[in-house]
Protein backbone atom coordinates (compact mmCIF):
# COMPACT_ATOMS: atom_id res chain seq x y z
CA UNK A 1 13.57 -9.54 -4.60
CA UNK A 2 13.47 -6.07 -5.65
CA UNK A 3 15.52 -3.77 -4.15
CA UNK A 4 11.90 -1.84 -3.59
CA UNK A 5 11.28 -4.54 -1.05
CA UNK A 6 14.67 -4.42 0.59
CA UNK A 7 14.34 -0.68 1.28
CA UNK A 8 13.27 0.48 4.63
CA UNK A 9 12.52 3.70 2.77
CA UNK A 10 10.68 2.09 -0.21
CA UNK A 11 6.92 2.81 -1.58
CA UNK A 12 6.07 -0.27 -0.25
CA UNK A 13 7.33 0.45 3.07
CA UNK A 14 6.04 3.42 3.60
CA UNK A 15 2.29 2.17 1.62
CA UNK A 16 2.47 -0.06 4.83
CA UNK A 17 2.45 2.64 6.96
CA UNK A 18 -0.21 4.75 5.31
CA UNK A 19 -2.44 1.48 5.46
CA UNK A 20 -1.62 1.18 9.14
CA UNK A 21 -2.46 4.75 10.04
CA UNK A 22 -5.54 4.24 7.33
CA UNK A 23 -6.87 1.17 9.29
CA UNK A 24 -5.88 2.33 13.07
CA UNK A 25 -8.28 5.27 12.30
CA UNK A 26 -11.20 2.78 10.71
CA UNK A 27 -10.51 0.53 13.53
CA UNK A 28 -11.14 3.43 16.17
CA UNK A 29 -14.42 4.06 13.93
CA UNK A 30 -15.63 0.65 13.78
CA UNK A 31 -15.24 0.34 17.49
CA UNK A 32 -17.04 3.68 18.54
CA UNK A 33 -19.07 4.90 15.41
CA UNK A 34 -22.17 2.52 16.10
CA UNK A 35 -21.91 3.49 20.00
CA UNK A 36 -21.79 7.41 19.25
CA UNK A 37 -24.58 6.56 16.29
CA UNK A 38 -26.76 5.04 19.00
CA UNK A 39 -26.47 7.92 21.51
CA UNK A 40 -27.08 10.52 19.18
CA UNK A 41 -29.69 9.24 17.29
CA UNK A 42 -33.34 9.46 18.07
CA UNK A 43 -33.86 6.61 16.31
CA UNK A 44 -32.03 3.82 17.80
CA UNK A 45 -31.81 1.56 14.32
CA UNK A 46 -30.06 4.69 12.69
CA UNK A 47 -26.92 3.63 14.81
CA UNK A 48 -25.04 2.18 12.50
CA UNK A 49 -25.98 5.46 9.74
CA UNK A 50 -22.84 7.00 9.81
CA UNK A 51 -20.91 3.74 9.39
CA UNK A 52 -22.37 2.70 6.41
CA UNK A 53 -21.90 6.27 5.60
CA UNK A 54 -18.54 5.90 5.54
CA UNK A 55 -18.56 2.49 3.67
CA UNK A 56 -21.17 4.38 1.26
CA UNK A 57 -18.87 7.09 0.81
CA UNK A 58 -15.61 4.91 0.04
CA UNK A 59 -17.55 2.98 -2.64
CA UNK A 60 -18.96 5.85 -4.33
CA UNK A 61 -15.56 7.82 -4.44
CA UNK A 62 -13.68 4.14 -5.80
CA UNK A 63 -14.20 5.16 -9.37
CA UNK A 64 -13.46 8.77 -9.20
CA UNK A 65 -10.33 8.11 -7.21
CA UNK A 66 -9.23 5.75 -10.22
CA UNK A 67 -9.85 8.48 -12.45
CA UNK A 68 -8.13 11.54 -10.70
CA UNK A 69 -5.54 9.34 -9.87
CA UNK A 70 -5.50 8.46 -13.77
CA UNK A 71 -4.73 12.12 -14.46
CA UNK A 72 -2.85 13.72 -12.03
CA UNK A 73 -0.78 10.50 -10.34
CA UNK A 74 -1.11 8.46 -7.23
CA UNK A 75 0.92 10.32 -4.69
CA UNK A 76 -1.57 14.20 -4.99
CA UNK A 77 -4.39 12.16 -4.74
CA UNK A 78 -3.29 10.37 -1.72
CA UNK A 79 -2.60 13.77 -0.20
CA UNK A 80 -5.68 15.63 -1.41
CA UNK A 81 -7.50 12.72 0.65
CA UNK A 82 -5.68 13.21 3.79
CA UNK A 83 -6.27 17.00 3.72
CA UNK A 84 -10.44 15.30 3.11
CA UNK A 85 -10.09 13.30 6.09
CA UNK A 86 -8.52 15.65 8.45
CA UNK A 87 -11.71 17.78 7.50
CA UNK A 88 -13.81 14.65 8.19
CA UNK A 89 -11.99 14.34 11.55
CA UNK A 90 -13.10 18.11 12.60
CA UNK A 91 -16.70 17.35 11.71
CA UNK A 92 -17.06 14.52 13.54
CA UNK A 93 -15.43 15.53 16.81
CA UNK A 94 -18.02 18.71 16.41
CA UNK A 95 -21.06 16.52 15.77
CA UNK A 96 -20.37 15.07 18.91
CA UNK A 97 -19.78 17.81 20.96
CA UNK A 98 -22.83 19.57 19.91
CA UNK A 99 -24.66 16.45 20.43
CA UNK A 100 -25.44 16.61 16.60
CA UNK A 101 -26.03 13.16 14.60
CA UNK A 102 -26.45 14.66 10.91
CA UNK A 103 -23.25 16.73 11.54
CA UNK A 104 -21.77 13.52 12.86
CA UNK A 105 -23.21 11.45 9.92
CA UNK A 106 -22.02 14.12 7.47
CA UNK A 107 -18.51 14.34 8.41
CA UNK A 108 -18.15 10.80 8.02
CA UNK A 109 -18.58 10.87 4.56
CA UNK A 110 -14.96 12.85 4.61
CA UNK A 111 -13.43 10.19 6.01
CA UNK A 112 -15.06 7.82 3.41
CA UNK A 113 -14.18 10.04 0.96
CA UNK A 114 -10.28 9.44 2.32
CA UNK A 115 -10.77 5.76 2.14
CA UNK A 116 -11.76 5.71 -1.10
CA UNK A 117 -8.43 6.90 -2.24
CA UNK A 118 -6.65 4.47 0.77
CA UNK A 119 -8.18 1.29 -0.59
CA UNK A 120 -5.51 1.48 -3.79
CA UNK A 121 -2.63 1.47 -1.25
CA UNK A 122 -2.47 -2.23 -2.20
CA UNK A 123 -2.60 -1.89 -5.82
CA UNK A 124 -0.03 0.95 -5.55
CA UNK A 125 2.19 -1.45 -3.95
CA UNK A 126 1.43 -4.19 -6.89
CA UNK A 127 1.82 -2.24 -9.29
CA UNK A 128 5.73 -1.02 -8.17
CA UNK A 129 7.37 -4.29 -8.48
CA UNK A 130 7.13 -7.19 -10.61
CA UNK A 131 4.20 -9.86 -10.92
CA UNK A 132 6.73 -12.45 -9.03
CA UNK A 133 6.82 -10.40 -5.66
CA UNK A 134 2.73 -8.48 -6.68
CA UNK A 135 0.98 -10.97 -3.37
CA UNK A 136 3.91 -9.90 -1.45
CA UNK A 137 3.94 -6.95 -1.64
CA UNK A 138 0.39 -6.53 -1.20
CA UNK A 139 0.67 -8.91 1.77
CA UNK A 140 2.87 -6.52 3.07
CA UNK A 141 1.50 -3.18 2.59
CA UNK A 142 -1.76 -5.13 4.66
CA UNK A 143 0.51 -6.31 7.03
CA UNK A 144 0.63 -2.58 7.70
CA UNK A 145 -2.71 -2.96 9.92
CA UNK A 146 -0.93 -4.95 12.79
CA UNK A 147 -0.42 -1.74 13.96
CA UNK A 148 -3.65 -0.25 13.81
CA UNK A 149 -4.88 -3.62 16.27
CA UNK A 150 -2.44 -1.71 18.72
CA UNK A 151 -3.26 1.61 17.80
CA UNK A 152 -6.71 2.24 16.54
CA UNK A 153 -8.48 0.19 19.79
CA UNK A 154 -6.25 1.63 22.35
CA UNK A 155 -6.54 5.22 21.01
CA UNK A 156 -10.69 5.23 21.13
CA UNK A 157 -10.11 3.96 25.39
CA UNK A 158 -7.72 5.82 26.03
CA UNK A 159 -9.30 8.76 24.09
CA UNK A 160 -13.16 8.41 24.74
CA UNK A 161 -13.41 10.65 28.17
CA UNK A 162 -10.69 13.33 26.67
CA UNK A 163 -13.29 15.83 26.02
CA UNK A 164 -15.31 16.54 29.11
CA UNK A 165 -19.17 15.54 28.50
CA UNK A 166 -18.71 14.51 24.78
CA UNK A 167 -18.12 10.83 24.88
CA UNK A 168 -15.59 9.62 21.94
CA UNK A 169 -15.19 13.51 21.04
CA UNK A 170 -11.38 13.60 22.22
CA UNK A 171 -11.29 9.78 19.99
CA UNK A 172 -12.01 11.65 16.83
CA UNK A 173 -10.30 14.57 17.93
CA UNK A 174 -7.06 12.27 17.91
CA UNK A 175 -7.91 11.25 14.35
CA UNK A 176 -6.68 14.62 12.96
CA UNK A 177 -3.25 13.68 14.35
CA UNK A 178 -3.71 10.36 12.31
CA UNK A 179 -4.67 11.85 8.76
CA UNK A 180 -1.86 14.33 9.08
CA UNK A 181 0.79 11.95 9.71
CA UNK A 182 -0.50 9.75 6.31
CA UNK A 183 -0.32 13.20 4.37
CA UNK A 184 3.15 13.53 5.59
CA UNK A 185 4.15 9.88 4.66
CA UNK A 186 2.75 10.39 1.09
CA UNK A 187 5.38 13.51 0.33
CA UNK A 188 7.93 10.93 0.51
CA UNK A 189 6.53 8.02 -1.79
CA UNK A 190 8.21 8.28 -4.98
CA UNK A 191 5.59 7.04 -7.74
CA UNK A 192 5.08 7.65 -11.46
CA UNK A 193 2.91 10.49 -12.18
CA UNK A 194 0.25 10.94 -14.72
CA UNK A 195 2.71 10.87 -17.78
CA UNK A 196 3.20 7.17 -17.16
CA UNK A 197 0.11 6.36 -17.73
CA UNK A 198 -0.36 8.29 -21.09
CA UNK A 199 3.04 6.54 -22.28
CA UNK A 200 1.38 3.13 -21.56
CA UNK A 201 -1.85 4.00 -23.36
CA UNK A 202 -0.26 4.79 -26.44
CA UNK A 203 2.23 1.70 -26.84
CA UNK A 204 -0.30 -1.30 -24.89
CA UNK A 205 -4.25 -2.16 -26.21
CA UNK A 206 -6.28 -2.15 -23.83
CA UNK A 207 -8.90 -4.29 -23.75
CA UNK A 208 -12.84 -3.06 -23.64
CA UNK A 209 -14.00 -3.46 -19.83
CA UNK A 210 -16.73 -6.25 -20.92
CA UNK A 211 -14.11 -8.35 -21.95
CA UNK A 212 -12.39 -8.23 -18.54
CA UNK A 213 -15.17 -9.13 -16.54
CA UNK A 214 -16.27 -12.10 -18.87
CA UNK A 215 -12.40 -14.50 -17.12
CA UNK A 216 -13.38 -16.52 -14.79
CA UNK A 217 -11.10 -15.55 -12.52
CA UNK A 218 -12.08 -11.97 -12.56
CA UNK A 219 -15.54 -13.04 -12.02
CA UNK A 220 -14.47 -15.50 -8.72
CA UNK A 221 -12.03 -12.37 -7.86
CA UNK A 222 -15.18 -10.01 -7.39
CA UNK A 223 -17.24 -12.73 -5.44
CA UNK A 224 -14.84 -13.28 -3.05
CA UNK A 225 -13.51 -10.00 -2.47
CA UNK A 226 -17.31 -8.11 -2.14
CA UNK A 227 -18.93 -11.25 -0.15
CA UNK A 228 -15.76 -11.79 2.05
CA UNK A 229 -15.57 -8.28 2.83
CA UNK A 230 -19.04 -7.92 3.41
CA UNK A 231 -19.35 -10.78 5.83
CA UNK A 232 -16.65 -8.98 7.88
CA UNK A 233 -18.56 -5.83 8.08
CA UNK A 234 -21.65 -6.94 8.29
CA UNK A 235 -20.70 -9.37 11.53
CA UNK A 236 -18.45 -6.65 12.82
CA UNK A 237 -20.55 -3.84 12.74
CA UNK A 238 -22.95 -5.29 14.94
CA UNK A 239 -20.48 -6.74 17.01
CA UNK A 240 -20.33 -3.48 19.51
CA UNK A 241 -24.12 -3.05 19.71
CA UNK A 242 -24.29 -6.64 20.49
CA UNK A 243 -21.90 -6.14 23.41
CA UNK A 244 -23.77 -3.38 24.40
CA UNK A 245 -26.81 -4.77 24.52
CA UNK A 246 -25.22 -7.40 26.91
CA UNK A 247 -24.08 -4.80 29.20
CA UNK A 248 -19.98 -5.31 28.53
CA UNK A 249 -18.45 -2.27 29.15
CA UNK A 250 -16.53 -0.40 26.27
CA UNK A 251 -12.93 -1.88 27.37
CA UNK A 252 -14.24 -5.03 26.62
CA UNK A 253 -15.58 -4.07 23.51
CA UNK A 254 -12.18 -2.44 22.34
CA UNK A 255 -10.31 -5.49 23.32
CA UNK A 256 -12.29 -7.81 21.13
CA UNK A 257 -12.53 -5.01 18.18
CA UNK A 258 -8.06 -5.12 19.15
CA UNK A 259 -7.90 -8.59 18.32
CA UNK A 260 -10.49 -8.46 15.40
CA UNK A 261 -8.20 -6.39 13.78
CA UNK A 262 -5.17 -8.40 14.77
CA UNK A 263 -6.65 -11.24 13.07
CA UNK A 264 -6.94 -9.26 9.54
CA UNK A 265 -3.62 -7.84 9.54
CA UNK A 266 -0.95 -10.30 11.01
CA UNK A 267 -1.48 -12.97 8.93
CA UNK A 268 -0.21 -10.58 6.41
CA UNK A 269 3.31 -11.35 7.17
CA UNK A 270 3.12 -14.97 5.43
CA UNK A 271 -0.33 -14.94 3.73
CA UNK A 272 1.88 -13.87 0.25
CA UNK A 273 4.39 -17.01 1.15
CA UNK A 274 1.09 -19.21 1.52
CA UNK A 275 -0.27 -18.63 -1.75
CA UNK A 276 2.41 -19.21 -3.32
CA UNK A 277 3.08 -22.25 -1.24
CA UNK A 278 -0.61 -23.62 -1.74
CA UNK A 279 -2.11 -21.51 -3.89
CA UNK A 280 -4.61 -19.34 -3.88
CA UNK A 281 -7.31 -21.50 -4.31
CA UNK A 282 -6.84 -22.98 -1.19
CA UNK A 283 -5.80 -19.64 0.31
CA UNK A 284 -8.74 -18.59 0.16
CA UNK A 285 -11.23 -21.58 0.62
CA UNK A 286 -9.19 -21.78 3.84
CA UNK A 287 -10.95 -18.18 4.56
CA UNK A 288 -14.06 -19.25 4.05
CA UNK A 289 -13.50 -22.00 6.50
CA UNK A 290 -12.97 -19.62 8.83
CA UNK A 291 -15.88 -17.48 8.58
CA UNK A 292 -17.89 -20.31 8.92
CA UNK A 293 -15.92 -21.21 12.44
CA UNK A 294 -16.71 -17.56 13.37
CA UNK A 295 -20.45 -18.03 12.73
CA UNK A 296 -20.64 -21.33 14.73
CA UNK A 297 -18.97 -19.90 17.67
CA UNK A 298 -21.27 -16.53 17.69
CA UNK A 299 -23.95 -18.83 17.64
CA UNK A 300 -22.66 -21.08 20.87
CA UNK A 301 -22.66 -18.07 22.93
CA UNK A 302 -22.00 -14.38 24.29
CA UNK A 303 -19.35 -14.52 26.59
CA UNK A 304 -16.28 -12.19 25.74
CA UNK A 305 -14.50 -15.42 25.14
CA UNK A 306 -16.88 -16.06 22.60
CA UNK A 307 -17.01 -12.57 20.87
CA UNK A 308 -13.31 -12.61 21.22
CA UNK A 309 -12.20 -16.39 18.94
CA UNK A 310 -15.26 -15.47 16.66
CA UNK A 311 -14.28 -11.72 15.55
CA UNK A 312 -10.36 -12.92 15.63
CA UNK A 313 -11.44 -15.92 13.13
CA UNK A 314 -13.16 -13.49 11.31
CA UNK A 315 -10.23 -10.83 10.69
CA UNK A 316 -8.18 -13.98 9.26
CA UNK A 317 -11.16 -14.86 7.19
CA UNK A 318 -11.21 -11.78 5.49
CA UNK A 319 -7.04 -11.72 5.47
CA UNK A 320 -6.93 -14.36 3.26
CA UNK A 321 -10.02 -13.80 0.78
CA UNK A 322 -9.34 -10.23 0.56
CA UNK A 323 -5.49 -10.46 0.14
CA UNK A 324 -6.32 -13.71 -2.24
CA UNK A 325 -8.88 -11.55 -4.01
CA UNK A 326 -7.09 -8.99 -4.63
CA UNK A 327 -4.14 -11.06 -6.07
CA UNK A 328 -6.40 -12.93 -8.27
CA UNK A 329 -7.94 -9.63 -9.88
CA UNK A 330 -4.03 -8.35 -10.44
CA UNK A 331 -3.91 -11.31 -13.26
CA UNK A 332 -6.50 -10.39 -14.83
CA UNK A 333 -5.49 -7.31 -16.67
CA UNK A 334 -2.57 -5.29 -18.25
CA UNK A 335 -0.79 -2.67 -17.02
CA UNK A 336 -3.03 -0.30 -19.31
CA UNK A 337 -5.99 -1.82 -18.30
CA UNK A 338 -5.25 -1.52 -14.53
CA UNK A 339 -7.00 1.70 -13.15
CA UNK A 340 -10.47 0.97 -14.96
CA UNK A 341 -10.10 -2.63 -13.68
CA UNK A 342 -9.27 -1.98 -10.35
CA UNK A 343 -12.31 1.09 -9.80
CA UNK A 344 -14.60 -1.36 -10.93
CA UNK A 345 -13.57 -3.87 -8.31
CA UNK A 346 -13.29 -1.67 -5.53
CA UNK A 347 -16.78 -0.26 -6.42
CA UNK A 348 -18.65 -3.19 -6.81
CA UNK A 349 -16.77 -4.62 -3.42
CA UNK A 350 -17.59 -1.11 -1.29
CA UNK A 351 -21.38 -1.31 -2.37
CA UNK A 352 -21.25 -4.76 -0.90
CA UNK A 353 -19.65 -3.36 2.32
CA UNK A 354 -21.77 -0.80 2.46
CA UNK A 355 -25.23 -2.34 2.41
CA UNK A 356 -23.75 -5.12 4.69
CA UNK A 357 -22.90 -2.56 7.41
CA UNK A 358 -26.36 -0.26 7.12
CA UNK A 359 -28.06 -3.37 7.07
CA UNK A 360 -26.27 -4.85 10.40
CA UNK A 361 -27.46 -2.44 12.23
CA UNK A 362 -30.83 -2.92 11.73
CA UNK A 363 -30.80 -6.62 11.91
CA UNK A 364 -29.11 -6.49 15.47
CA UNK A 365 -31.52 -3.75 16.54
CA UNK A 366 -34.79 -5.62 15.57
CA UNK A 367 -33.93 -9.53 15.17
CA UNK A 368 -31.00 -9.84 17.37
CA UNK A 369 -27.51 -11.15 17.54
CA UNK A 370 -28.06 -15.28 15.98
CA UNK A 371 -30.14 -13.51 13.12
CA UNK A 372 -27.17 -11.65 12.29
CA UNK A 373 -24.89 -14.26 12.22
CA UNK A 374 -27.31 -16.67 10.43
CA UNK A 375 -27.90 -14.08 7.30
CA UNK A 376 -23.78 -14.43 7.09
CA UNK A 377 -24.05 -18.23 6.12
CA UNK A 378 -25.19 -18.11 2.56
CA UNK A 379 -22.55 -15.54 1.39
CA UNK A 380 -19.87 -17.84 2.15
CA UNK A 381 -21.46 -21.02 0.75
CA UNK A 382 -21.31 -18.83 -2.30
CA UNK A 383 -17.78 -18.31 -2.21
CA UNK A 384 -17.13 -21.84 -1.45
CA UNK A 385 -18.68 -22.53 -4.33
CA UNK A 386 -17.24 -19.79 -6.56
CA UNK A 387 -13.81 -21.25 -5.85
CA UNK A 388 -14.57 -25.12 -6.47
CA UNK A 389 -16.33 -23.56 -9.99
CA UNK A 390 -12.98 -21.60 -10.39
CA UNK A 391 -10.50 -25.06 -9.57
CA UNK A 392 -13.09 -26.79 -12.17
CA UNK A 393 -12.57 -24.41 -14.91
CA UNK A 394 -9.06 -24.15 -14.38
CA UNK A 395 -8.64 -27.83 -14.43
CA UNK A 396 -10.66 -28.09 -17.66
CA UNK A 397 -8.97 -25.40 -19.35
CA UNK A 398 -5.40 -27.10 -18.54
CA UNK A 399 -6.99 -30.38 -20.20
CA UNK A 400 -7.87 -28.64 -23.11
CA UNK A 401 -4.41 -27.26 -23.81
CA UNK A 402 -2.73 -30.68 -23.33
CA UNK A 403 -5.15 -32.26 -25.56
């Protein structure tokens, strides 16, 4: 293994970290955004507004991100974003304070602006070692999260009251704390800058973007990674409305939201060693599996038991189509062709999100909790069925070659 991986002090380490304090803060979001949405808007279905605002805002900053990223290097990008989100952090804690859901809203785009630039944590991480150890080390820079199923939860209870008759103000207040530790963590990450990338232009061809997204595995890469992801959001966005529409109080909430995000981070640790062991293939049909388990038990009942198996299947769901996903795009390009590649991914994936989470919302508000969970089923039949057409063409094409 690389001695990247062996270092405690490596970019992949420390990538780990910034995705744990990344996710701790969008786990504190996810668990309270929807709830402050609700009581600050006049209109109740807007709840879930400032959500998709942040989902919104990470998809529409994906391709910029490449792009600055593509010019000035990895590491002052990742820093001008924290310095974004701490911004996004003020706003937010203000909106609430002065009982204000457009400043609320608005700052949220900050912080989606911040995520936009966190989502290519994992590709960092790929793109530092070599393509034997690339699922590992994005398994482990995702494995990163555990902590934010300890910290992100626990912070937004512990948090909530902080701020005397501001609900969740002294919660988003504590996100400041979070943004400036990641800005601190990316001074040490030692990546190539911008230079890099012009040497690579000039000695690889890279390949016109239409030809990239014509492989079949780029194609099954997208479906899985946008409708995977989107089932996740769109089921656990409404999760905390539906608990507060059956009267569970916030702890509750927070503990189910804890082991949600357990569920899409632990695996992490030997998701990497399982597709290599099985492959991805069945990787990731396994996560599809598993959202399908999470549906079924939503639709048995409401008790926190219930909430609690569903949203845990439903973080190792998304573990192992997003990590799979992600792997699967990594072999479909060059090293020159990686920035344009990835953007368009992460784009196409965070408008997916993003409608999935505004949409949520409104579903739970005005159809109720089954109808949510019911609109879920036909996005992963369509990954099921993405993969077996994937496994098909792969089988055909290794057919071809011995004949």
């Amino acid at each position: 293994m690389p001695s990247l991986m062996k270092s405690p002090y490596g970019n992949v380490t420390l990538l780990a970290f910034c995705q744990a304090l990344m996710m701790s803060a969008m786990s504190l979001i996810t668990a309270t955004s929807a709830l402050v949405g609700y009581e600050l808007a006049a209109d109740k279905s807007y709840a879930t507004l400032p959500f998709a605002a942040v989902l919104i805002a990470t998809m529409l900053t994906s391709i910029p991100a490449a792009r600055l990223m593509q010019r000035i290097g990895r590491k002052p990008s990742f820093m001008i974003a924290s310095i974004i989100a701490m911004l996004g952090a003020v706003g937010t804690t203000l909106g609430i304070i002065q009982h204000d859901f457009w400043l609320f809203f608005s700052a949220s785009i900050l912080i989606g602006i911040f995520n936009g630039f966190g989502i290519y944590y994992r590709f960092t991480a790929a793109d530092t070692v070599d393509d034997q150890h690339k699922a590992r080390a994005i398994s482990y820079v995702m494995a990163g999260g555990v902590l934010a199923a300890i910290i992100g939860p626990n912070l937004a209870n512990h948090t909530q009251s902080l701020i005397a008759q501001a609900h969740f103000a002294g919660s988003y207040a504590s996100l400041m704390v979070v943004y400036l530790l990641s800005l601190c963590l990316c001074v040490f990450l030692k990546l190539p800058g911008q230079a890099s990338f012009f040497t690579e232009q000039a000695t690889q061809s890279a390949r016109p973007l239409k030809l990239i997204i014509r492989q079949p595995k780029f194609i099954v890469a997208v479906i899985c990674g946008m409708l995977g992801y989107g089932v996740m959001s769109f089921v656990m966005t409404a999760t905390p409305l539906a608990m507060h529409q059956h009267a569970y109080p916030f702890a509750d909430t927070a503990f189910v939201i804890q082991w949600h995000v357990l569920g899409m981070f632990a695996p992490s640790f030997v998701t990497g060693h399982l597709i290599r062991r099985f492959g991805l293939i069945t990787i990731m049909g396994v996560g599809a599996v598993f959202g399908i388990l999470c549906v079924a038990i939503n639709l048995s009942g409401t008790t926190t038991s219930h909430f609690l198996f569903a949203l845990l299947l439903l973080g190792v769901s998304w573990n192992f189509l997003f990590i799979g996903a992600t792997t699967l795009l990594t072999e479909t390009y060059a090293r020159a062709e990686r920035f344009k590649t990835q953007a368009l991914n992460d784009f196409i994936v965070f408008t997916t999100v993003a409608a999935a989470s505004l949409s949520a919302g409104a579903l739970q508000h005005r159809f109720g909790w089954q109808v949510v969970n019911y609109a879920a089923i036909p996005a992963l039949a369509i990954i099921l069925m993405s993969l077996l057409w994937l496994k098909l063409n792969n089988k055909a094409g290794a057919t071809a070659e011995l004949g």
